[in-house]
Protein backbone atom coordinates (compact mmCIF):
# COMPACT_ATOMS: atom_id res chain seq x y z
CA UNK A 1 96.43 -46.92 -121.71
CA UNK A 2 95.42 -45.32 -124.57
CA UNK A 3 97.06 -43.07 -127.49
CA UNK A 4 95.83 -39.50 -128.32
CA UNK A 5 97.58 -36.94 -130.99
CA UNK A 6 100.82 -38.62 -130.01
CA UNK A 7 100.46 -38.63 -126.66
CA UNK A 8 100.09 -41.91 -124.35
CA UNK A 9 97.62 -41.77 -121.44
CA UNK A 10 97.03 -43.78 -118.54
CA UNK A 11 93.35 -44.37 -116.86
CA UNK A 12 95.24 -45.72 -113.69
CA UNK A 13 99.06 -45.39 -112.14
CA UNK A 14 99.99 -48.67 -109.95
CA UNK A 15 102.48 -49.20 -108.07
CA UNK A 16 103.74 -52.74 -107.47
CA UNK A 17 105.07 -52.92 -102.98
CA UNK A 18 106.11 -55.30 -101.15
CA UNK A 19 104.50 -53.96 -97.69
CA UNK A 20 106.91 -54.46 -94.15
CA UNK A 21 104.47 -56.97 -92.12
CA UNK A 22 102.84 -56.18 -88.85
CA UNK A 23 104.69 -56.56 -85.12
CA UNK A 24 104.29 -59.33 -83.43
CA UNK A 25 101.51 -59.34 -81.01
CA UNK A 26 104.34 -59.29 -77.77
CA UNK A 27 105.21 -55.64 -78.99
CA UNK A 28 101.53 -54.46 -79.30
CA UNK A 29 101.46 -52.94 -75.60
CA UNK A 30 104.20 -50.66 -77.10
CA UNK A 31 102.87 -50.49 -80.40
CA UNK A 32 99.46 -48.58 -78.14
CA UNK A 33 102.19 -46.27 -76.81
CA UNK A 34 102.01 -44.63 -80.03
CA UNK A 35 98.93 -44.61 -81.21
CA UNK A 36 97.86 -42.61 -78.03
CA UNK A 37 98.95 -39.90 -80.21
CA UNK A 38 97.00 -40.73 -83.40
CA UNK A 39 98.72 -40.91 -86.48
CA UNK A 40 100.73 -37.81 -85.22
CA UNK A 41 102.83 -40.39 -83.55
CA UNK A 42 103.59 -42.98 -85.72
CA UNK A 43 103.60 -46.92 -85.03
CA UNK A 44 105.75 -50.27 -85.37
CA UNK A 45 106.39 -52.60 -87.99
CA UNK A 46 108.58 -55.93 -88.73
CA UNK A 47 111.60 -55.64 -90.49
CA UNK A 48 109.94 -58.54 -92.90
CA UNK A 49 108.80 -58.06 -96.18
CA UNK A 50 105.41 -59.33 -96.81
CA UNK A 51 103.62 -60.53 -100.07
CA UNK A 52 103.52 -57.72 -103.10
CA UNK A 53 100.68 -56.09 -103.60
CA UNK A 54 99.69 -53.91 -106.50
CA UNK A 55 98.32 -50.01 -105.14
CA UNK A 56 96.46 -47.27 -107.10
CA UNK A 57 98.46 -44.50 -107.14
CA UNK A 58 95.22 -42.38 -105.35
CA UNK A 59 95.98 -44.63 -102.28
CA UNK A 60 99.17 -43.07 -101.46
CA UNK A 61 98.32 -40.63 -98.69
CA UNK A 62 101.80 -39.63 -97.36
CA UNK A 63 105.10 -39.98 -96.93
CA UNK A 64 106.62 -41.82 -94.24
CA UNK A 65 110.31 -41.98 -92.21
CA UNK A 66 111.35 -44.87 -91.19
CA UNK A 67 113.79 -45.76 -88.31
CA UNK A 68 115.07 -49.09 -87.65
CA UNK A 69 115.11 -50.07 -84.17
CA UNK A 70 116.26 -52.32 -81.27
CA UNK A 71 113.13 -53.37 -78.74
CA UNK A 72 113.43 -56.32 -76.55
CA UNK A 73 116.33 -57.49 -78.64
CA UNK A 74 113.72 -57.35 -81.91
CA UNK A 75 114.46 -55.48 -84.59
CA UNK A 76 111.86 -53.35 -85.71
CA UNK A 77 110.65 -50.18 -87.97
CA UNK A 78 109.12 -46.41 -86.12
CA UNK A 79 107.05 -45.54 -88.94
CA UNK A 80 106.15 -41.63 -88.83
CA UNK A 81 103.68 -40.06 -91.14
CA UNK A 82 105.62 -37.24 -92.74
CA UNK A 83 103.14 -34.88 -94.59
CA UNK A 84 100.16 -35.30 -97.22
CA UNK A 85 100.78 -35.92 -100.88
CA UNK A 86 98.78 -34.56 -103.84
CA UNK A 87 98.51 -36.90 -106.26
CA UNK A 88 98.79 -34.58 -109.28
CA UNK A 89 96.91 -36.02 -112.27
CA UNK A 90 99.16 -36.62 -115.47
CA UNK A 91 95.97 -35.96 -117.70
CA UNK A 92 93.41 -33.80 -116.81
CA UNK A 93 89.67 -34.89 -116.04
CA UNK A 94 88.26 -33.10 -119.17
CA UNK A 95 90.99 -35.19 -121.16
CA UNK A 96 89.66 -38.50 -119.59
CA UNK A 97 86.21 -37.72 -120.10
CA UNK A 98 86.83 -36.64 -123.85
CA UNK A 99 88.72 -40.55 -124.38
């Protein structure tokens, strides 16, 4: 982070997730259901929290749904991949390159 005329700039937005953890490996022959279909058709995750992890804002690709649901008396998360997202810079290149 830096300061210019006033202004506060960042080199780097994070964001700070705790990521839902993977199925467990019983659901995986329905996980492969979905993934037939690419990412077009979303996948499966655990309704558990996993450790935080810190993300650059650049790796956020899309948004997501979410549906909880009821397999083989599990509860678990369909995860569908909504549309792309532009990450729009807050400063522009010729700004960073000038700092």
């Amino acid at each position: 982070m830096w300061e210019d005329e006033g202004r506060v700039c960042y080199s780097s937005i994070c964001l700070y997730i705790w990521p839902y953890l993977p199925i467990q490996l019983e659901f995986s022959d329905i996980n492969k259901s979905y993934w037939r279909f690419g990412t077009a058709g979303g996948f499966l995750l655990a309704q558990t929290l996993g450790p935080p992890i810190i993300v650059d804002i650049s790796s956020i690709i899309s948004h997501i749904a979410v549906t909880p649901l009821k397999i083989r008396e599990y509860e678990v998360l369909y995860v569908l991949s909504m549309d792309r997202v532009s990450c729009l810079p807050l400063i522009s290149k010729e700004e960073l390159l000038m700092a």
